[in-house]
PDB file of N, CA and C in Angstrom:
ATOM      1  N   UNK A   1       0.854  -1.173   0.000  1.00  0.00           N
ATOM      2  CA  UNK A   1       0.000   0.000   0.000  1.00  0.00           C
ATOM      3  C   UNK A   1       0.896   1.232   0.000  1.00  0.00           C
ATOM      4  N   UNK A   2       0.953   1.758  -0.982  1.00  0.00           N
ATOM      5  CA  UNK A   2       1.763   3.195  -0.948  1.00  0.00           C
ATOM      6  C   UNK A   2       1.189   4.288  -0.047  1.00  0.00           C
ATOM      7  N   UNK A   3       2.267   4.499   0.729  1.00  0.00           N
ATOM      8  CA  UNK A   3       2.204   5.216   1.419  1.00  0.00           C
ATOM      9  C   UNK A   3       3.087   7.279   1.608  1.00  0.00           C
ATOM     10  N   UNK A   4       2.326   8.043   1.783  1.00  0.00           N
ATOM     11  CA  UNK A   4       2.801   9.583   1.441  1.00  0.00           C
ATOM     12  C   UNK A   4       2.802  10.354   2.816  1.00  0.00           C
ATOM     13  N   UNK A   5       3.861  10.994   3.056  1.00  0.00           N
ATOM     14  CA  UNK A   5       3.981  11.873   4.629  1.00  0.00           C
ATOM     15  C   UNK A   5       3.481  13.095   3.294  1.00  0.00           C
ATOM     16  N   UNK A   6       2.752  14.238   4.362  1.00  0.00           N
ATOM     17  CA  UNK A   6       2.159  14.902   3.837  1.00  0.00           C
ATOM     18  C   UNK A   6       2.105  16.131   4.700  1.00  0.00           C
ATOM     19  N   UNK A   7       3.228  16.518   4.877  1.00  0.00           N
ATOM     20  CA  UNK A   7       3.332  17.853   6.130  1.00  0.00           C
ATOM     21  C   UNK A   7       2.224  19.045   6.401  1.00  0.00           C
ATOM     22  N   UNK A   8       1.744  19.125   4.771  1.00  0.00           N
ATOM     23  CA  UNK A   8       0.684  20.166   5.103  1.00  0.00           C
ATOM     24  C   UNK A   8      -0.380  19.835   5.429  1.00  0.00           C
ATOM     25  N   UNK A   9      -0.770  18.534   5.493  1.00  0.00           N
ATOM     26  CA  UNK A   9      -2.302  17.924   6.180  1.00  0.00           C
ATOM     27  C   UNK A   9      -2.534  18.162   7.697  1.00  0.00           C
ATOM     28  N   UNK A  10      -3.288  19.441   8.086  1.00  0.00           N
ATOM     29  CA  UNK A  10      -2.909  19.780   9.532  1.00  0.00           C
ATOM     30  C   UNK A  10      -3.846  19.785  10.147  1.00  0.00           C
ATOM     31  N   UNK A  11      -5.593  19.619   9.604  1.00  0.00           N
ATOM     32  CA  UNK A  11      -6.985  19.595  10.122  1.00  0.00           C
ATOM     33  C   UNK A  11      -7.698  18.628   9.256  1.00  0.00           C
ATOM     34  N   UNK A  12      -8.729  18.257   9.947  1.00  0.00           N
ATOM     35  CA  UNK A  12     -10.084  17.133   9.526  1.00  0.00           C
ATOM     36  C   UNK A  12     -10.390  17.751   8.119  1.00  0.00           C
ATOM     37  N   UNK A  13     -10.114  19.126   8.069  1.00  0.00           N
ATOM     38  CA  UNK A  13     -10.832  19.589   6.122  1.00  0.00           C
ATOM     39  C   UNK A  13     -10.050  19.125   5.513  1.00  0.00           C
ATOM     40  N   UNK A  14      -8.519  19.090   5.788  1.00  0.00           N
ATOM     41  CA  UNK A  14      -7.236  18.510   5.117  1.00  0.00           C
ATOM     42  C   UNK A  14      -7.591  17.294   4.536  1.00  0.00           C
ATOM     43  N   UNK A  15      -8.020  15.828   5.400  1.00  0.00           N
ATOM     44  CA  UNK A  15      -8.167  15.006   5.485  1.00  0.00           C
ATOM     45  C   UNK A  15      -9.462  14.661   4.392  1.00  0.00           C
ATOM     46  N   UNK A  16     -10.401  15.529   4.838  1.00  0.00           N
ATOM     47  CA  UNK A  16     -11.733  15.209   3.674  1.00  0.00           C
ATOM     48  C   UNK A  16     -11.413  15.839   2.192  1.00  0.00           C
ATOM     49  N   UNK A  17     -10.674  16.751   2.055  1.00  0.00           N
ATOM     50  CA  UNK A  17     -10.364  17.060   1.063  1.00  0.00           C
ATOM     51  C   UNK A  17      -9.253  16.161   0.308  1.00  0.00           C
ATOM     52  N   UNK A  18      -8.405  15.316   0.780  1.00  0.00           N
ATOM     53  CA  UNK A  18      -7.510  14.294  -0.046  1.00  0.00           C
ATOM     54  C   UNK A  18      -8.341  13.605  -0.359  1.00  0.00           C
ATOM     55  N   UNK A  19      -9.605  12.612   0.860  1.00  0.00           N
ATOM     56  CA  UNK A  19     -10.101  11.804   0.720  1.00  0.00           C
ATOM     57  C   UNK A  19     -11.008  11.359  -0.510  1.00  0.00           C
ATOM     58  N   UNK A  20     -11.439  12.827  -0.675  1.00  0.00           N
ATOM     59  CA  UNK A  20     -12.406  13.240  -1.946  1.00  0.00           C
ATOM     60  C   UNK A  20     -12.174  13.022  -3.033  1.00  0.00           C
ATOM     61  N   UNK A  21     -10.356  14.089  -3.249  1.00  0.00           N
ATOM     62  CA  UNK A  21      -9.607  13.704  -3.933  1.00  0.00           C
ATOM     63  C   UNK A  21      -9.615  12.218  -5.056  1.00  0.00           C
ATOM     64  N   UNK A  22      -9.237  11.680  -4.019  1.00  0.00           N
ATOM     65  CA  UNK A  22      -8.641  10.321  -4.193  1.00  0.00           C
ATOM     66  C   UNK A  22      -9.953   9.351  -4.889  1.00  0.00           C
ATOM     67  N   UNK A  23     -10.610   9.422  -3.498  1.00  0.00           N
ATOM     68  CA  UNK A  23     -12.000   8.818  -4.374  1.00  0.00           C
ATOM     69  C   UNK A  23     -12.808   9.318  -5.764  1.00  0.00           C
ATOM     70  N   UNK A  24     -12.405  10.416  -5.914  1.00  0.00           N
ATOM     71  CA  UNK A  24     -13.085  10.727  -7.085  1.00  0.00           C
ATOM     72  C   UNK A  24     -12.064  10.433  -8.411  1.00  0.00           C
ATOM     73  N   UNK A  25     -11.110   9.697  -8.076  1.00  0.00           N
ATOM     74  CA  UNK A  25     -10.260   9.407  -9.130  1.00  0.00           C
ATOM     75  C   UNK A  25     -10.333   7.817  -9.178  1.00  0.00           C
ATOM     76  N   UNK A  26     -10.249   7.035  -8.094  1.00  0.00           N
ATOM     77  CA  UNK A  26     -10.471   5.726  -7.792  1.00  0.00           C
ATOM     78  C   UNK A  26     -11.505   5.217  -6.647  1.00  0.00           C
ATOM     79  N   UNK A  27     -12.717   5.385  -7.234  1.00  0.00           N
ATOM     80  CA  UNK A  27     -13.983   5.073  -6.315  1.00  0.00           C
ATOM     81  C   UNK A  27     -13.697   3.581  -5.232  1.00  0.00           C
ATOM     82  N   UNK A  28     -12.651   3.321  -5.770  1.00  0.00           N
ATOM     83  CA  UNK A  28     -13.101   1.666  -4.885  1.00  0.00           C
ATOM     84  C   UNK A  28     -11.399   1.596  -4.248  1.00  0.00           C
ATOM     85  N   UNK A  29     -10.661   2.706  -4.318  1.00  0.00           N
ATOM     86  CA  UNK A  29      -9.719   3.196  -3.104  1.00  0.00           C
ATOM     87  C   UNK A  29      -9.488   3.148  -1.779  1.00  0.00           C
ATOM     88  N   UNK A  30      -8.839   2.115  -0.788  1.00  0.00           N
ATOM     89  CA  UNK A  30      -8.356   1.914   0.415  1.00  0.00           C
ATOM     90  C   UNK A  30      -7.885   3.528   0.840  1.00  0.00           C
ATOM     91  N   UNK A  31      -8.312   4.116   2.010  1.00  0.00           N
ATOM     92  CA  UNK A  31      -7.405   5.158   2.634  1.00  0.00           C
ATOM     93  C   UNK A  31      -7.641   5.421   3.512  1.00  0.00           C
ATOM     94  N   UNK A  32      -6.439   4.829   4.105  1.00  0.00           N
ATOM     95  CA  UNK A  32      -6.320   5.007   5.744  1.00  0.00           C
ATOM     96  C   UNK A  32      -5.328   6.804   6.198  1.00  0.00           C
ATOM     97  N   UNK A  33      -5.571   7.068   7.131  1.00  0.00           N
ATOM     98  CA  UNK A  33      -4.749   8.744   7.090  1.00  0.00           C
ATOM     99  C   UNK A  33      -4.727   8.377   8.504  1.00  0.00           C
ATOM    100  N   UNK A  34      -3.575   9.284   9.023  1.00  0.00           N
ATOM    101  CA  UNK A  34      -3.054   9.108  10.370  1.00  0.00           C
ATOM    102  C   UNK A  34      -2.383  11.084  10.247  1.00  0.00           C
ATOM    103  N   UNK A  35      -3.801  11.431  10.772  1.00  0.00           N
ATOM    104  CA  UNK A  35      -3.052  13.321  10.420  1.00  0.00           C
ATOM    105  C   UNK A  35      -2.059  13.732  11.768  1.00  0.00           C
ATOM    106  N   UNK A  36      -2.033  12.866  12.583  1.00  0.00           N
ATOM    107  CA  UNK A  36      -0.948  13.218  13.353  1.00  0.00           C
ATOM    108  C   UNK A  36      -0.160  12.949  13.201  1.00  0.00           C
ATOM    109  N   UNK A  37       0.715  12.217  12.602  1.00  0.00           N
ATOM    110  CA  UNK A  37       1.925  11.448  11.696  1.00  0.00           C
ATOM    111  C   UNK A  37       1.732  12.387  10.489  1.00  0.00           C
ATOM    112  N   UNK A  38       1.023  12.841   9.817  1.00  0.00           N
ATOM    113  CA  UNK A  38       0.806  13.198   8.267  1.00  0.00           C
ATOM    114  C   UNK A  38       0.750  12.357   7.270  1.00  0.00           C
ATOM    115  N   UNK A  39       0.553  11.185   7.685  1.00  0.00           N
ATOM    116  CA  UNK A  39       0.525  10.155   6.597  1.00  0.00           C
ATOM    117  C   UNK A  39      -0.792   9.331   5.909  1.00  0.00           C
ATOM    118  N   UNK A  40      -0.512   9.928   4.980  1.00  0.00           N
ATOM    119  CA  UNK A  40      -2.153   8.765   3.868  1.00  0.00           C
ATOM    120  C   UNK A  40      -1.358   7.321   3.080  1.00  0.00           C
ATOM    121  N   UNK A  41      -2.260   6.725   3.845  1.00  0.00           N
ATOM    122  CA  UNK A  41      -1.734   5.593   3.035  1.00  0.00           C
ATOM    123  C   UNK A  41      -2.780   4.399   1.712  1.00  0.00           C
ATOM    124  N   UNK A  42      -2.705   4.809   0.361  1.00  0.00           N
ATOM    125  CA  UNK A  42      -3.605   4.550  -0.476  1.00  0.00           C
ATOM    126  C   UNK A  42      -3.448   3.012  -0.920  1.00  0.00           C
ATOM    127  N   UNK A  43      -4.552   2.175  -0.468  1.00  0.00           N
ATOM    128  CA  UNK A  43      -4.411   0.463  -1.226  1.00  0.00           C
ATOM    129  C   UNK A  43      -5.530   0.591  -2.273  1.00  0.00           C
ATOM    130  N   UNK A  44      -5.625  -0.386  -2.650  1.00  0.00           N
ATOM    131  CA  UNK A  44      -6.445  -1.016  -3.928  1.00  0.00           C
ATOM    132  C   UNK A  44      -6.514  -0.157  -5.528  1.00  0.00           C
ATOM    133  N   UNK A  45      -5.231   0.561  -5.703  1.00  0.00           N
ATOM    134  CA  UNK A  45      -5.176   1.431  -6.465  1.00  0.00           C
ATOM    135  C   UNK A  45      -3.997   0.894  -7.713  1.00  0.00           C
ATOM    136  N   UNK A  46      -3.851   1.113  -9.119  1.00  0.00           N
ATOM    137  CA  UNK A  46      -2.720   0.682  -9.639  1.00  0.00           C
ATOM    138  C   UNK A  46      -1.709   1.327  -9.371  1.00  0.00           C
ATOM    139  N   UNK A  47      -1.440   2.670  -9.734  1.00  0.00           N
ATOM    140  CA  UNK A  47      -0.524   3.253 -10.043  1.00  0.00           C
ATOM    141  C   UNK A  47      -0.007   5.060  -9.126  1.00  0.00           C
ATOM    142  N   UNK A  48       0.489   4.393  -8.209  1.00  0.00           N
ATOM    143  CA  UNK A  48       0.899   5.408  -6.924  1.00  0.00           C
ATOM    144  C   UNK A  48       1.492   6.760  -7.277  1.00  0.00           C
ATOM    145  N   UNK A  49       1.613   6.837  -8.441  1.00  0.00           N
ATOM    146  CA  UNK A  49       2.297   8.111  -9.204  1.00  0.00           C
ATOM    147  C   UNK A  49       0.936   9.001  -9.619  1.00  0.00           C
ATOM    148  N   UNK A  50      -0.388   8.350  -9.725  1.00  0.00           N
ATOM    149  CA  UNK A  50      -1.508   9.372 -10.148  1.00  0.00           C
ATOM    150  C   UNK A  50      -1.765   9.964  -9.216  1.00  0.00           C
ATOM    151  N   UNK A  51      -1.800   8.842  -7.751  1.00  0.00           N
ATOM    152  CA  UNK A  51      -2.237   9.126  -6.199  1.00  0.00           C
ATOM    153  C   UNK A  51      -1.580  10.186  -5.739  1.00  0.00           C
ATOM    154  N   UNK A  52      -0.459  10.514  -6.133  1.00  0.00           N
ATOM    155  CA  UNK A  52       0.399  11.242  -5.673  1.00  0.00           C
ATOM    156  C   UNK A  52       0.478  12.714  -6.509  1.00  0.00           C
ATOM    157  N   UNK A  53       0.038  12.581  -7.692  1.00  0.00           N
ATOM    158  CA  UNK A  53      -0.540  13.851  -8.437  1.00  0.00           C
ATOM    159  C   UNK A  53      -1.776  14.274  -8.288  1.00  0.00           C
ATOM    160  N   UNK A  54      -2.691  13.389  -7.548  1.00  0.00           N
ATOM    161  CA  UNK A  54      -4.052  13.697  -7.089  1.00  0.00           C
ATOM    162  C   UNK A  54      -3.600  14.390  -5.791  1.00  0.00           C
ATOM    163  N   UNK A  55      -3.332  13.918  -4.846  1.00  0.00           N
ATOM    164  CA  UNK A  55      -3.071  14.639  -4.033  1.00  0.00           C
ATOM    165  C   UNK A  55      -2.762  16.164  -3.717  1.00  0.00           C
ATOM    166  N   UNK A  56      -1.336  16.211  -4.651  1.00  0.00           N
ATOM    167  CA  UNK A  56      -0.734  17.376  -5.339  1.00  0.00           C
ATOM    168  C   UNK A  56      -1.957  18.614  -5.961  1.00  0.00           C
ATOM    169  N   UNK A  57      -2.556  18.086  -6.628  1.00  0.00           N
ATOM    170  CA  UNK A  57      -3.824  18.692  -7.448  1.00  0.00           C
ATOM    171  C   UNK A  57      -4.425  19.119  -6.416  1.00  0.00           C
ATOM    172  N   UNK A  58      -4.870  18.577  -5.567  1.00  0.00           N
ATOM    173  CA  UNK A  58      -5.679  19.291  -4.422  1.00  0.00           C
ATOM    174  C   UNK A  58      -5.060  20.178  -3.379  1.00  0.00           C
ATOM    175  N   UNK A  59      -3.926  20.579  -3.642  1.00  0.00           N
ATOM    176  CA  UNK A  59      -3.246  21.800  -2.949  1.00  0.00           C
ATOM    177  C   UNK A  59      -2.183  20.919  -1.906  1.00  0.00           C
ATOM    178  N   UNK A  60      -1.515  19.551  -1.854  1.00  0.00           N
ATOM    179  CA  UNK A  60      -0.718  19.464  -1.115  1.00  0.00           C
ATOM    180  C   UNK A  60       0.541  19.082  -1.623  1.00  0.00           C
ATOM    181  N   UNK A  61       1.917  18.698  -0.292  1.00  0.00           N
ATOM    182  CA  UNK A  61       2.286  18.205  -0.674  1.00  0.00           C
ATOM    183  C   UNK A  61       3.050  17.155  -0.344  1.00  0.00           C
ATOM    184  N   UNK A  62       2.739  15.894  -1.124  1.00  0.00           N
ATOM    185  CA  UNK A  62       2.972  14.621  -0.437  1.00  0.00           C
ATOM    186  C   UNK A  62       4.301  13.959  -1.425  1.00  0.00           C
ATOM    187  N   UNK A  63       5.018  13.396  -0.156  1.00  0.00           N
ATOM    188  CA  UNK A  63       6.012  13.097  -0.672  1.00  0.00           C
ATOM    189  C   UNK A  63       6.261  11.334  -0.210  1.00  0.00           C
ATOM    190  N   UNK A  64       6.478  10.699  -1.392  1.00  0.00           N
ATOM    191  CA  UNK A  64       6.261   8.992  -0.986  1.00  0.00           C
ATOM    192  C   UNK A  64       7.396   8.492  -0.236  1.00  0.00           C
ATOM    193  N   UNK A  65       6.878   7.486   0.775  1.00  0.00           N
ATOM    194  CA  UNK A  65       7.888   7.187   1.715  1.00  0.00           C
ATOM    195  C   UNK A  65       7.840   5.716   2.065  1.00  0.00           C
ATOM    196  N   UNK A  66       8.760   4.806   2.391  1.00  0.00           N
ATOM    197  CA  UNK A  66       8.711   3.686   2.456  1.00  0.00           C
ATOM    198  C   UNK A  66       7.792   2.848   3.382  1.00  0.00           C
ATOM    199  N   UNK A  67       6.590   2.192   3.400  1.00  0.00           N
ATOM    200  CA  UNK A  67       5.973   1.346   3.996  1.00  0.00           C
ATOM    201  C   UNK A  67       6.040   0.863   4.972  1.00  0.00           C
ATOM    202  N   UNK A  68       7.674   0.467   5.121  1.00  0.00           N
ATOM    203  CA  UNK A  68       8.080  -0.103   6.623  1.00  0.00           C
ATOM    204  C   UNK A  68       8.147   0.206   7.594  1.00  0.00           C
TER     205      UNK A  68
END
């Protein structure tokens, strides 16, 4: 599951606004968010490079980070 630290995600609008994001690009999208960490982490998706320009598109900025 690719996962993105996302420093500027700092309130619950933050959070609904990726979420939206995301789903409106991949309706059937895993996303778990942990906004105290800053981290969204997107499953059931192909290609983690759109997720990560979706994101971007919606005013942030997320930078991909290793899983482990």
């Amino acid at each position: 599951m690719p996962q993105f630290k996302v420093h500027d995600m700092t309130c619950s609008h933050c959070v609904k606004t990726i979420t939206k994001a995301v789903k409106d690009i991949a309706p059937d999208a895993v996303i778990e968010i942990d906004l105290g960490r800053h981290r969204v982490s997107v499953g059931n998706v192909g290609d983690p490079d759109i997720i990560e320009a979706t994101i971007r598109q919606a005013g942030y900025s997320p930078l991909r980070v290793d899983a482990r």
